[in-house]
C-alpha atoms as a PDB file:
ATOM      1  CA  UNK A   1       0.000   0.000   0.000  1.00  0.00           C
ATOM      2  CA  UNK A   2       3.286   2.375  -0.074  1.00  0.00           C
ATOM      3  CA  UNK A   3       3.750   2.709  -3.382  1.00  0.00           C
ATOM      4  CA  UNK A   4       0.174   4.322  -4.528  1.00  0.00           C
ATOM      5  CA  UNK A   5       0.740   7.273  -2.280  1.00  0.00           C
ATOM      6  CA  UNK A   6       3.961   8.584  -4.018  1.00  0.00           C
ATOM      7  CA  UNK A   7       2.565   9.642  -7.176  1.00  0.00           C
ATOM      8  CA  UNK A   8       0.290  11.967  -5.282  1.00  0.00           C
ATOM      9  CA  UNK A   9       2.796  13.118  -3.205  1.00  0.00           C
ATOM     10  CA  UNK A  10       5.297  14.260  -6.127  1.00  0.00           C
ATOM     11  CA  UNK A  11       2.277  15.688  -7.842  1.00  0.00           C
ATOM     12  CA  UNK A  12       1.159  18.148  -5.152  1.00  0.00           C
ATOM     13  CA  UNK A  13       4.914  19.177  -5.129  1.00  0.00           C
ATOM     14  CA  UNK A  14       4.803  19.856  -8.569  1.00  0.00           C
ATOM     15  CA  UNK A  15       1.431  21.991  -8.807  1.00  0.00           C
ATOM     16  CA  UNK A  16       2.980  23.851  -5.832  1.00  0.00           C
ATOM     17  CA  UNK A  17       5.657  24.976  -8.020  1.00  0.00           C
ATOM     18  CA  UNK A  18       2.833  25.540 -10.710  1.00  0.00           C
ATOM     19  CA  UNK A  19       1.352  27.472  -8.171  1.00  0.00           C
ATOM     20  CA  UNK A  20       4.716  29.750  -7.765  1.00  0.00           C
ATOM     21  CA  UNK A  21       4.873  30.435 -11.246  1.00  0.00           C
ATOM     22  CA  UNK A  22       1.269  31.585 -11.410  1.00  0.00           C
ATOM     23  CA  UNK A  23       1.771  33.902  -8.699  1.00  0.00           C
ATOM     24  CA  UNK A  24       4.874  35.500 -10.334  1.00  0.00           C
ATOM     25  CA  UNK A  25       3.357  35.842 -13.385  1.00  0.00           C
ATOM     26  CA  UNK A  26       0.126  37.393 -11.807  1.00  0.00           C
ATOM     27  CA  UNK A  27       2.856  39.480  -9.425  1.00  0.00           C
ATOM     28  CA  UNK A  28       4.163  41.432 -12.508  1.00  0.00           C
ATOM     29  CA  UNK A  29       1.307  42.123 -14.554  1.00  0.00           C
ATOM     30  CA  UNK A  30       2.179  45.180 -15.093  1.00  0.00           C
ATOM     31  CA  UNK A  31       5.922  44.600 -15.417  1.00  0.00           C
ATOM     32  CA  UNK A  32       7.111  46.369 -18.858  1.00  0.00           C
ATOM     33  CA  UNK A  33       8.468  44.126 -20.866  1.00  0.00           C
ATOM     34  CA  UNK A  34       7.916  41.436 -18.854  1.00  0.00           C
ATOM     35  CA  UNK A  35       7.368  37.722 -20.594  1.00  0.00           C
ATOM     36  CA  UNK A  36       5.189  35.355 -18.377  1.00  0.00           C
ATOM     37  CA  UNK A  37       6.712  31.762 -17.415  1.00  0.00           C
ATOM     38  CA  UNK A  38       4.921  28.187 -18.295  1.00  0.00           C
ATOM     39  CA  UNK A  39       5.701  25.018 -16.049  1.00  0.00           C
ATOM     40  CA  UNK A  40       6.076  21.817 -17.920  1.00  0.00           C
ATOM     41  CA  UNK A  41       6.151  18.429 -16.691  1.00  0.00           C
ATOM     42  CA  UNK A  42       8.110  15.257 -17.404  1.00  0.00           C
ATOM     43  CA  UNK A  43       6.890  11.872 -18.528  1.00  0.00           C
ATOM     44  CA  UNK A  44       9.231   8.507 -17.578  1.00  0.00           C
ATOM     45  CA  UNK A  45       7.269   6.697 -20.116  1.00  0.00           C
ATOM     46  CA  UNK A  46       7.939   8.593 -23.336  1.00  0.00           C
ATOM     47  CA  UNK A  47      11.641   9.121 -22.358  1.00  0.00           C
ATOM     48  CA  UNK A  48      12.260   5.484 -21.908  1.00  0.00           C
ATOM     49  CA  UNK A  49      10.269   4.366 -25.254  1.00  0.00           C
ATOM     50  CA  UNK A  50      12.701   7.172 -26.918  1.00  0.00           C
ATOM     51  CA  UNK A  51      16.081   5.974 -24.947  1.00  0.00           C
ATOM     52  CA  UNK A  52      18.954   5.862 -27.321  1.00  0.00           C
ATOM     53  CA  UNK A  53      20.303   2.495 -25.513  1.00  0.00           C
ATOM     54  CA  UNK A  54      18.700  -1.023 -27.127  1.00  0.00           C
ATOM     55  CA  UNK A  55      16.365  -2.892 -24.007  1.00  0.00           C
ATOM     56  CA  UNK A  56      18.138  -6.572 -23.804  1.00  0.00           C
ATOM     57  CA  UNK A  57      16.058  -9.218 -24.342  1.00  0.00           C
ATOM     58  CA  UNK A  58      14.555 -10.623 -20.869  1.00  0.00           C
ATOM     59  CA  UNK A  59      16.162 -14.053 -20.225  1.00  0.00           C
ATOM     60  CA  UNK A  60      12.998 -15.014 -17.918  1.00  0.00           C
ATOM     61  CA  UNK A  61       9.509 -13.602 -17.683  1.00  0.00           C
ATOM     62  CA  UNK A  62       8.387 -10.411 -19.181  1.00  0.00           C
ATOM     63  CA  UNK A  63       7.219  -7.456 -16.652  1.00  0.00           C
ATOM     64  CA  UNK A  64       6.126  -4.259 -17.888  1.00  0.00           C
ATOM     65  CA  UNK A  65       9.414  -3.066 -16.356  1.00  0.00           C
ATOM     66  CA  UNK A  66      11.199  -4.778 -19.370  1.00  0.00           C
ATOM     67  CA  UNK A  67       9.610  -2.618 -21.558  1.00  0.00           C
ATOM     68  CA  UNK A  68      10.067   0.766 -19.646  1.00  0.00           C
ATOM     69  CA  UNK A  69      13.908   0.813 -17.541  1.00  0.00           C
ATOM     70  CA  UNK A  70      13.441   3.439 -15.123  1.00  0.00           C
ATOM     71  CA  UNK A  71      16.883   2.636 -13.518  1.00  0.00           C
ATOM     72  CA  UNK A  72      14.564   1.788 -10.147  1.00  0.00           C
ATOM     73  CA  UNK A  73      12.136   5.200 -10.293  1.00  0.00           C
ATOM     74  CA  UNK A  74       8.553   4.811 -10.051  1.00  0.00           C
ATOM     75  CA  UNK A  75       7.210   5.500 -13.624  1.00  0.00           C
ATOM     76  CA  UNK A  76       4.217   7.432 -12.119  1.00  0.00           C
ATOM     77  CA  UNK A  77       6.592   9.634 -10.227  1.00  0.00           C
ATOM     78  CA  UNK A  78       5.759  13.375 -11.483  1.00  0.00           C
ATOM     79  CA  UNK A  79       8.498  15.993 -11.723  1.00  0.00           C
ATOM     80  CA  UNK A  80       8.554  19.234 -13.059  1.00  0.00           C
ATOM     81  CA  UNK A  81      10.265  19.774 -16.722  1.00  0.00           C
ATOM     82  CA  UNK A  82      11.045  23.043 -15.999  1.00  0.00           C
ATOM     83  CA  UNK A  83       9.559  26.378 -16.200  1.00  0.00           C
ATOM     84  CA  UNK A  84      10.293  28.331 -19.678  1.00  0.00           C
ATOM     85  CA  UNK A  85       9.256  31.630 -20.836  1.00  0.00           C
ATOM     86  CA  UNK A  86       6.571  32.385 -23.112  1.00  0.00           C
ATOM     87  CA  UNK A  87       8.116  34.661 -25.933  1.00  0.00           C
ATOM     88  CA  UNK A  88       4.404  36.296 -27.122  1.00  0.00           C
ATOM     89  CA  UNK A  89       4.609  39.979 -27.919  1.00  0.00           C
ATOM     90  CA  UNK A  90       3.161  42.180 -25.309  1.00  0.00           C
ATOM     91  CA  UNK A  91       1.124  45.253 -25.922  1.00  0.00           C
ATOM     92  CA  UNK A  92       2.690  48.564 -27.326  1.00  0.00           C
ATOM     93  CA  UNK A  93       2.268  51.591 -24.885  1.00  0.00           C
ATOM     94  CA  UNK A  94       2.445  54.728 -26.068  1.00  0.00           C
ATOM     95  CA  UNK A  95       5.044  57.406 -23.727  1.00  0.00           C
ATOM     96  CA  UNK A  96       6.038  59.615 -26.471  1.00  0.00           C
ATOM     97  CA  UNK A  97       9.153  59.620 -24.890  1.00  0.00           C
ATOM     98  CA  UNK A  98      12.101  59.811 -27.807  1.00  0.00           C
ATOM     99  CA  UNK A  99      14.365  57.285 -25.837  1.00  0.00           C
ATOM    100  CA  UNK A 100      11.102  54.431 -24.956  1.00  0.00           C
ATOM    101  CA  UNK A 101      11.912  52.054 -28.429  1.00  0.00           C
ATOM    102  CA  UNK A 102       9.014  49.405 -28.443  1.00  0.00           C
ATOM    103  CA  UNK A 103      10.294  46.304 -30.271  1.00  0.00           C
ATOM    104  CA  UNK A 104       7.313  45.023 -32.697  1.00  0.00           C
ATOM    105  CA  UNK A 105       8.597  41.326 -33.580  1.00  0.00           C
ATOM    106  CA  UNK A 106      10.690  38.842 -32.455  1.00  0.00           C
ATOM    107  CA  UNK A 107      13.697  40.653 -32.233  1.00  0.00           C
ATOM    108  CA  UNK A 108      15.756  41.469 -29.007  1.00  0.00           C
ATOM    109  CA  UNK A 109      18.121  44.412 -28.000  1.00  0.00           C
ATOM    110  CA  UNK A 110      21.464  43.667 -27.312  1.00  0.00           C
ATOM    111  CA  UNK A 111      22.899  44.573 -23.964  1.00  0.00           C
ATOM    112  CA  UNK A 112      26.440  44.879 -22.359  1.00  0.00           C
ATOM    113  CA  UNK A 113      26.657  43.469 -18.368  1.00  0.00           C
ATOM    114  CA  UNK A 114      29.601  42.165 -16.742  1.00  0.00           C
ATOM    115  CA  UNK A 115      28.981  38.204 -17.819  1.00  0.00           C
ATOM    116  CA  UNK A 116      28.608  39.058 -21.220  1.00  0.00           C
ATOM    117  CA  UNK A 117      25.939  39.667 -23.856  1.00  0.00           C
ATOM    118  CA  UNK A 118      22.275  39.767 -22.662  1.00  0.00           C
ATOM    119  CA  UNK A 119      19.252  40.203 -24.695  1.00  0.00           C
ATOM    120  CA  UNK A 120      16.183  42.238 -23.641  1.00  0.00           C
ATOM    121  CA  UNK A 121      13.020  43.444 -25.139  1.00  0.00           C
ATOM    122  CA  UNK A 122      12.911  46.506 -22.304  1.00  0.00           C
ATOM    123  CA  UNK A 123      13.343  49.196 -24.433  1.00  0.00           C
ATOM    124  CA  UNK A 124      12.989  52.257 -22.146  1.00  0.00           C
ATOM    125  CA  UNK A 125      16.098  54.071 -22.132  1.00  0.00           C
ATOM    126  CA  UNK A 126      18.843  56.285 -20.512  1.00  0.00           C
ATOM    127  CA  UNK A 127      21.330  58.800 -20.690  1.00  0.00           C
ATOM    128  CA  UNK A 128      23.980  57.614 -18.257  1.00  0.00           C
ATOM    129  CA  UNK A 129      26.146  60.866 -16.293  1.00  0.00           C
ATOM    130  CA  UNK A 130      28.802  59.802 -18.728  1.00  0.00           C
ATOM    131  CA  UNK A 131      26.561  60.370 -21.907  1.00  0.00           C
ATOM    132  CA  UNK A 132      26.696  56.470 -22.603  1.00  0.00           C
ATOM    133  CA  UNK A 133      22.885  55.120 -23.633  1.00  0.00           C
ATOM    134  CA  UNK A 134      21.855  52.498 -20.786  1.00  0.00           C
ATOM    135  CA  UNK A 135      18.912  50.661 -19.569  1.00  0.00           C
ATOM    136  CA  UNK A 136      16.817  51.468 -16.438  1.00  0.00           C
ATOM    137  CA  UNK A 137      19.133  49.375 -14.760  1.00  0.00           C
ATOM    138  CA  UNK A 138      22.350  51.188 -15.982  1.00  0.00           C
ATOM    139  CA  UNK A 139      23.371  48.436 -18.397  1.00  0.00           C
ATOM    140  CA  UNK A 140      25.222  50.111 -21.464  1.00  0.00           C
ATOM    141  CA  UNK A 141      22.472  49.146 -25.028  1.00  0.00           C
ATOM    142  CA  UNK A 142      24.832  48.390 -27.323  1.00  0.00           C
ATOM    143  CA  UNK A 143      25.071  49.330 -31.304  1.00  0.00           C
ATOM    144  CA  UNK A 144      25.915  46.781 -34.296  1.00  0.00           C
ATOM    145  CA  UNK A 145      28.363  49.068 -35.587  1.00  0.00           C
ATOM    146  CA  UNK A 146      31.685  48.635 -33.205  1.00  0.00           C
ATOM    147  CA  UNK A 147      33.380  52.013 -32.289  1.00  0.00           C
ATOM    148  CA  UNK A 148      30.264  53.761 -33.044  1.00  0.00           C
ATOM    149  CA  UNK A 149      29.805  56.883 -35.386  1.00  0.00           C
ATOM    150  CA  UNK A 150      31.169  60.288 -35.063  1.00  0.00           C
ATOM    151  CA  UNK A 151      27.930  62.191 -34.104  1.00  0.00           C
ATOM    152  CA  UNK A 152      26.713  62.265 -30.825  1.00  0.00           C
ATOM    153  CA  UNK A 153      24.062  64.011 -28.666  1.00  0.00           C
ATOM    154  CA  UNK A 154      25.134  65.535 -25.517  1.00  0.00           C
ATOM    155  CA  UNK A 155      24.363  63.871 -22.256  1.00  0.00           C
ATOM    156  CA  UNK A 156      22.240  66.318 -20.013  1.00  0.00           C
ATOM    157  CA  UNK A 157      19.416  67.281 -22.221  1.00  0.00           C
ATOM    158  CA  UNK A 158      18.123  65.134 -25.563  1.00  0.00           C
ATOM    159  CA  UNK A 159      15.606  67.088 -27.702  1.00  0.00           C
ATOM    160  CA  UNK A 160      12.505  64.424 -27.873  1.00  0.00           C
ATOM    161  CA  UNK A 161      11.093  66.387 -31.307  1.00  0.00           C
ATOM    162  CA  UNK A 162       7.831  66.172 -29.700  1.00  0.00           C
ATOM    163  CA  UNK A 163       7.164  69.671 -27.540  1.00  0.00           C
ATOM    164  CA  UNK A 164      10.845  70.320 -27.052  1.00  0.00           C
ATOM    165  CA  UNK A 165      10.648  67.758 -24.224  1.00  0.00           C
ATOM    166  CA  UNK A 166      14.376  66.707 -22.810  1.00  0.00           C
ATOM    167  CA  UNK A 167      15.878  63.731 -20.883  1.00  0.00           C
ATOM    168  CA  UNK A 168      18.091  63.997 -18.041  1.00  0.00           C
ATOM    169  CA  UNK A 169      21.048  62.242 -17.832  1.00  0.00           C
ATOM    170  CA  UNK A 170      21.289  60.460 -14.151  1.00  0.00           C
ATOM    171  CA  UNK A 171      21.258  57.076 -14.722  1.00  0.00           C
ATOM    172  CA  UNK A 172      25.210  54.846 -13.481  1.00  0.00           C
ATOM    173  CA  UNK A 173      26.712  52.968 -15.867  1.00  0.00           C
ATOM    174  CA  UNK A 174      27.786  49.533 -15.281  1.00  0.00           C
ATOM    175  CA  UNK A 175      32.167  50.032 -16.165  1.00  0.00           C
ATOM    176  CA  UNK A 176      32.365  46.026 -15.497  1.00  0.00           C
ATOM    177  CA  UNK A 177      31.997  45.282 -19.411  1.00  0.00           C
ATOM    178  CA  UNK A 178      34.443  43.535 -21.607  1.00  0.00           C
ATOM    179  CA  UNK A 179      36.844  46.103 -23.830  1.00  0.00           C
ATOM    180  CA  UNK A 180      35.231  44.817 -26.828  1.00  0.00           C
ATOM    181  CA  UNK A 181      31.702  45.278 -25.791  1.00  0.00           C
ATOM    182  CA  UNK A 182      32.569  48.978 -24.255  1.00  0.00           C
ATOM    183  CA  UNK A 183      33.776  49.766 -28.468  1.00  0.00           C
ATOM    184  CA  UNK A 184      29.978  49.024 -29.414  1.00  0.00           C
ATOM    185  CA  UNK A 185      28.312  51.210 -26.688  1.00  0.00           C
ATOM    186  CA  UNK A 186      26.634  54.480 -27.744  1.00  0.00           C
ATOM    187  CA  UNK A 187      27.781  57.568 -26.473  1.00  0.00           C
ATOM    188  CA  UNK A 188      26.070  60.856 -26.696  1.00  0.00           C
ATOM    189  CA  UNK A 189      28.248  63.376 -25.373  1.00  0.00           C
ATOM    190  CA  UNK A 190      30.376  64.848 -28.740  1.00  0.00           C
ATOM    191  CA  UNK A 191      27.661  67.339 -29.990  1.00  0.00           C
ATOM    192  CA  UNK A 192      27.963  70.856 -30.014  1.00  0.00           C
ATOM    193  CA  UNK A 193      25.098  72.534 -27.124  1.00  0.00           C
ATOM    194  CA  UNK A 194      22.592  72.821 -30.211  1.00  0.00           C
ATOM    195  CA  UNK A 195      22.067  69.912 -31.660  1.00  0.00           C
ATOM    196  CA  UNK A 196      21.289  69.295 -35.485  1.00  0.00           C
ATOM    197  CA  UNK A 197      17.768  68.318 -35.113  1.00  0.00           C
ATOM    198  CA  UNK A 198      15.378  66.324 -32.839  1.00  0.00           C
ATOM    199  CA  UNK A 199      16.592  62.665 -32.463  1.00  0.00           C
ATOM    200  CA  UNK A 200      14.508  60.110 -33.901  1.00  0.00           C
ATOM    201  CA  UNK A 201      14.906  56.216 -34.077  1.00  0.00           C
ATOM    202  CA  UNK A 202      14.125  54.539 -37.354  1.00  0.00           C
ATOM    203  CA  UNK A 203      12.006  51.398 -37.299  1.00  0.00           C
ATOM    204  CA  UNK A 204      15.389  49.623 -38.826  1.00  0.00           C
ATOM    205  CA  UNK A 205      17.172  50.997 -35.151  1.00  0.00           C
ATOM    206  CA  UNK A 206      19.097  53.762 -37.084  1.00  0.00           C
ATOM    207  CA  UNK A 207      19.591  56.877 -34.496  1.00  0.00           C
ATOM    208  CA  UNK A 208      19.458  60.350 -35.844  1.00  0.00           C
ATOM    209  CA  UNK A 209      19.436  63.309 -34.455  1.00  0.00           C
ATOM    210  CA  UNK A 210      18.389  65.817 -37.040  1.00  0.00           C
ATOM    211  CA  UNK A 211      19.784  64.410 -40.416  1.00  0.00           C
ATOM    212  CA  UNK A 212      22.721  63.297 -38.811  1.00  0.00           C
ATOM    213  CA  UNK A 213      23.450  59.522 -38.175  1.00  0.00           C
ATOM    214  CA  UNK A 214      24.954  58.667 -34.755  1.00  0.00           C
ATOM    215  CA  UNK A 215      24.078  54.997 -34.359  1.00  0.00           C
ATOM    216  CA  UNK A 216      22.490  51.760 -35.052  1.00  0.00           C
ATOM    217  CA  UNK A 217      20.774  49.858 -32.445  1.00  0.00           C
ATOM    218  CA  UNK A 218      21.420  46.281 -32.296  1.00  0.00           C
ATOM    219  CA  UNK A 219      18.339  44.151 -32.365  1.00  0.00           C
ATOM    220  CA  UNK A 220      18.836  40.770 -33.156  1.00  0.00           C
ATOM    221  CA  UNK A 221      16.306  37.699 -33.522  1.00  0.00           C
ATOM    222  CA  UNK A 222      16.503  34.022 -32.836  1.00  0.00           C
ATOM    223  CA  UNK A 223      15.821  30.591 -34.551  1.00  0.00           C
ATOM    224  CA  UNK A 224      14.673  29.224 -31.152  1.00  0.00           C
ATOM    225  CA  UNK A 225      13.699  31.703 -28.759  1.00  0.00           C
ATOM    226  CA  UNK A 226      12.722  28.776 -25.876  1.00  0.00           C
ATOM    227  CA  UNK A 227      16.138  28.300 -25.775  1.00  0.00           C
ATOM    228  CA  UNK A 228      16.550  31.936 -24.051  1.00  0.00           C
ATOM    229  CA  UNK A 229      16.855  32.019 -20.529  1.00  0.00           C
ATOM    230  CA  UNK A 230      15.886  34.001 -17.509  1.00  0.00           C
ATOM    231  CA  UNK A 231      18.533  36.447 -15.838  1.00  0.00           C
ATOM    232  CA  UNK A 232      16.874  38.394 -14.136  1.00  0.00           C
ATOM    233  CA  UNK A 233      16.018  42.504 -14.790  1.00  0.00           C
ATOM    234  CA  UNK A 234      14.341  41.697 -17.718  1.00  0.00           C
ATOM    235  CA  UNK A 235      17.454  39.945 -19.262  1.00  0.00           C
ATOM    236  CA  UNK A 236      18.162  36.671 -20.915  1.00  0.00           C
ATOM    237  CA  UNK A 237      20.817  34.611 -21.973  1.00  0.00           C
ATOM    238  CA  UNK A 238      21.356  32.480 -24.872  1.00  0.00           C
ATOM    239  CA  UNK A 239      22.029  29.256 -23.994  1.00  0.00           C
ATOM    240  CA  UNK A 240      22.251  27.793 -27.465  1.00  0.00           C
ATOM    241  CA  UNK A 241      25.127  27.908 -30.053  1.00  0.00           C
ATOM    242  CA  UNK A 242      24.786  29.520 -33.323  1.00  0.00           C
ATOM    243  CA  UNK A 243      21.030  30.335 -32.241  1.00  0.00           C
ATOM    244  CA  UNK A 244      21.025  34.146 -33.348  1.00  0.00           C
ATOM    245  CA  UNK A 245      20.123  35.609 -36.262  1.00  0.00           C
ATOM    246  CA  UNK A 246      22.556  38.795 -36.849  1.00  0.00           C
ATOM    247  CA  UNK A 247      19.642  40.407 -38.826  1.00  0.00           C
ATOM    248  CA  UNK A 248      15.982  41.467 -37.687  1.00  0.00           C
ATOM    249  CA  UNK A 249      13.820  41.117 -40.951  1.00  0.00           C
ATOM    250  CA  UNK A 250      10.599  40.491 -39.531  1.00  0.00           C
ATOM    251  CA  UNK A 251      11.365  42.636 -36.367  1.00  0.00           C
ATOM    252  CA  UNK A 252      10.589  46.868 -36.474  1.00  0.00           C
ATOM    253  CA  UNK A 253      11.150  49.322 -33.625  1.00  0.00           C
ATOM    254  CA  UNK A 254       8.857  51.691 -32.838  1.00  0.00           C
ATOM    255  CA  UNK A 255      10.080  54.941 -31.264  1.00  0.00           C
ATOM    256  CA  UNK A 256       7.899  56.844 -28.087  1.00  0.00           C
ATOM    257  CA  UNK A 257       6.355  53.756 -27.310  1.00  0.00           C
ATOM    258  CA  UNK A 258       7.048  50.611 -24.613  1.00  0.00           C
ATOM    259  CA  UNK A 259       5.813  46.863 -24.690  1.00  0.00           C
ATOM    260  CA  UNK A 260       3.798  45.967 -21.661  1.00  0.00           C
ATOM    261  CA  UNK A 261       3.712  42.375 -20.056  1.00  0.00           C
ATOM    262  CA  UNK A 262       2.186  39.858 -22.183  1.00  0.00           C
ATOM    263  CA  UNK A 263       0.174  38.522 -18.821  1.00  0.00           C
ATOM    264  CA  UNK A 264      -2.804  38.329 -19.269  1.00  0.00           C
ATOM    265  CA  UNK A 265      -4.328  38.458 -15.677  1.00  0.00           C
ATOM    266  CA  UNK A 266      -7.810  37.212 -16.563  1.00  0.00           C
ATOM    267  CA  UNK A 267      -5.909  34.138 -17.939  1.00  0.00           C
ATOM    268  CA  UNK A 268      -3.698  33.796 -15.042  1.00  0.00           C
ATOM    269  CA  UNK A 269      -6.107  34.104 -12.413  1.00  0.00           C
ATOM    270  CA  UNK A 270      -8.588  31.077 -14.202  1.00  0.00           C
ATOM    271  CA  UNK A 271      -4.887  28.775 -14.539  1.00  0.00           C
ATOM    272  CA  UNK A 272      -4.275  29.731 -10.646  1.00  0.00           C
ATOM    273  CA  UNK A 273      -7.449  28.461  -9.451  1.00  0.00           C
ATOM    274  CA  UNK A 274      -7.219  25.147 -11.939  1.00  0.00           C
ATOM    275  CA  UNK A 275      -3.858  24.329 -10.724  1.00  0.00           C
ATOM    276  CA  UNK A 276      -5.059  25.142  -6.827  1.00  0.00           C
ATOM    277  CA  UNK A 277      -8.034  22.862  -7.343  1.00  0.00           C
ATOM    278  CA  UNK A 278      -5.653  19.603  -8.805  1.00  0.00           C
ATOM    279  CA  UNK A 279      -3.390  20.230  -5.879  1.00  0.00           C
ATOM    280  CA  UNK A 280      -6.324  19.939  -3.456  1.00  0.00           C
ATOM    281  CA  UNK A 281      -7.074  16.772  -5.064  1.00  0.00           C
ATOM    282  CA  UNK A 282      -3.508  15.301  -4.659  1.00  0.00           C
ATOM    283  CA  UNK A 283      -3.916  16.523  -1.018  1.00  0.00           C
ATOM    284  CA  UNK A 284      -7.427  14.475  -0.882  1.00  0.00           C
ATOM    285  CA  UNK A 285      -5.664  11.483  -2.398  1.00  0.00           C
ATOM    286  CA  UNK A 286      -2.911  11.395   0.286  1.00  0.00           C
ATOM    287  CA  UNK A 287      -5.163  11.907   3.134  1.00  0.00           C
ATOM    288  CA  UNK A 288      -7.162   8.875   1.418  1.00  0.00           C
ATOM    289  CA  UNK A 289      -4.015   6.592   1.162  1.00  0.00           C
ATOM    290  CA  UNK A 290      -3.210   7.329   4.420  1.00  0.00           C
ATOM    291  CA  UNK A 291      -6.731   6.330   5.947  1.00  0.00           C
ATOM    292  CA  UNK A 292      -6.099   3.071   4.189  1.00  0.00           C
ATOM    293  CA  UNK A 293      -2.874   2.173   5.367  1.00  0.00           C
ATOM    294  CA  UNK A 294      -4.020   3.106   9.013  1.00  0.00           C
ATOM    295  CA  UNK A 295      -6.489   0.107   8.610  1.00  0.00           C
ATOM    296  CA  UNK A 296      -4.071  -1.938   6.786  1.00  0.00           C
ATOM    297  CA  UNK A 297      -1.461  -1.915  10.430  1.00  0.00           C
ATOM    298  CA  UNK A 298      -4.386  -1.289  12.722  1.00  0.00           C
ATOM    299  CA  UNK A 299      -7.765  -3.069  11.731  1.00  0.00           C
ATOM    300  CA  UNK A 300      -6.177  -6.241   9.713  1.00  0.00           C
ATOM    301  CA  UNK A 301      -4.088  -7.294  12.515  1.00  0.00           C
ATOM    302  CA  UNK A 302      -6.938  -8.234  14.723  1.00  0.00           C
ATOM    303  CA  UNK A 303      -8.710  -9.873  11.997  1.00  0.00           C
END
């Protein structure tokens, strides 16, 4: 009677984690940029019917465990896959700020930190103290173009081109970045007080500021975005070789504008109360396994 109980045991822990992702989901709903997480779950059976290794033949009587080596697991045991984000555009907010750049597509921007490159779809940015464009968390954007162009725009006021609006620099940038990423970060400080024009963003990531080119945004897209990963502050990681795609054709950024989380809360609320209801039931299955074995060591002995 031990073995029935397991499989509802390893369940409820696994809608429990369910249950954690829900919450975080639900928790930043109105996160920008923000891309909501899915839990999957593993199956022994399919693995071992795909298992690269050939079963030997069974020198005495056939079990069902001939068929499906579990190298001694219980093949109802469930186990969580792992949770993976789910890469569906979010709405586009309008800010009419010049330096919010909405991506509309796949694509990602690519961003300098201290462990490397890191991808993010985040686009509201900064001018750093040190005229250097940066995300809200002082991570340096960085441009496809290495060394960067000539023009630049200086770093306490940026003309938005919409009402003569301007951004303050006051953000810190992050100086922890590799030499060869610090070449491709974009630096607005080498203008003259009076810029050229207002600066505008192109939908293809060019920067201008009046008919003068400073920069190029780097967006980049992905043959298998599930294979990004979770960093934390709206970053990911590429955890696959040769997964990027060095151009964006099907990806177009939008300037004074900012993607929203792609939770939908209405959604999230209906999966939080499914998932809470099937881990109530593995609860009511334990309790009921329990009950039994009770009898089994405390009634069947006197019988």
């Amino acid at each position: 009677m031990a073995n029935p109980i397991w499989p509802s045991v390893s369940g409820a822990m696994a809608r429990s984690q369910a249950i954690d992702t829900v919450a975080n989901n639900m928790a930043n709903v109105n996160t920008d940029g923000f891309k909501k997480d899915v839990t999957t779950f593993k199956a022994y059976l399919k693995q071992a019917e795909r298992s690269e290794f050939p079963n030997d033949i069974p020198k005495g009587p056939i079990t069902d465990s001939d068929f499906y080596p579990l190298d001694g697991r219980h093949k109802a045991w469930v186990t969580v896959d792992g949770t993976h984000a789910l890469m569906k555009q979010g709405a586009l907010k309008p800010t009419h700020r010049p330096l919010d750049i909405a991506i509309d597509g796949p694509g990602f921007f690519e961003v300098g930190t201290p462990e490397g490159v890191r991808y993010t779809r985040h686009g509201s940015f900064r001018v750093a103290k040190d005229g250097m464009l940066v995300t809200t968390e002082g991570y340096p954007v960085l441009t496809s173009q290495p060394g960067g162009l000539a023009t630049a725009l200086p770093a306490t006021a940026v003309q938005s081109g919409q009402g003569g609006q301007t951004t303050q620099g006051g953000v810190a940038t992050d100086q922890g970045i590799s030499p060869d990423l610090l070449a491709r970060t974009i630096k607005l400080t080498d203008v003259l007080e009076n810029p050229s024009g207002p600066l505008t963003v192109t939908e293809q990531g060019n920067i201008y500021s009046g008919a003068d080119l400073i920069a190029k945004l780097s967006v980049v897209e992905f043959k298998k975005p599930a294979a990004l990963a979770k960093r934390g502050q709206n970053l990911f990681e590429d955890t696959l070789a040769q997964n990027r795609i060095p151009e964006q054709p099907r990806t177009l950024l939008r300037q004074g504008m900012i993607e929203t989380s792609n939770v939908n809360p209405v959604e999230e609320m209906a999966e939080m109360i499914r998932q809470q209801r099937l881990f109530e039931h593995d609860l009511k299955a334990i309790q009921t396994f329990d009950q039994m074995m009770d009898k089994e060591v405390n009634d069947l002995g006197k019988l």
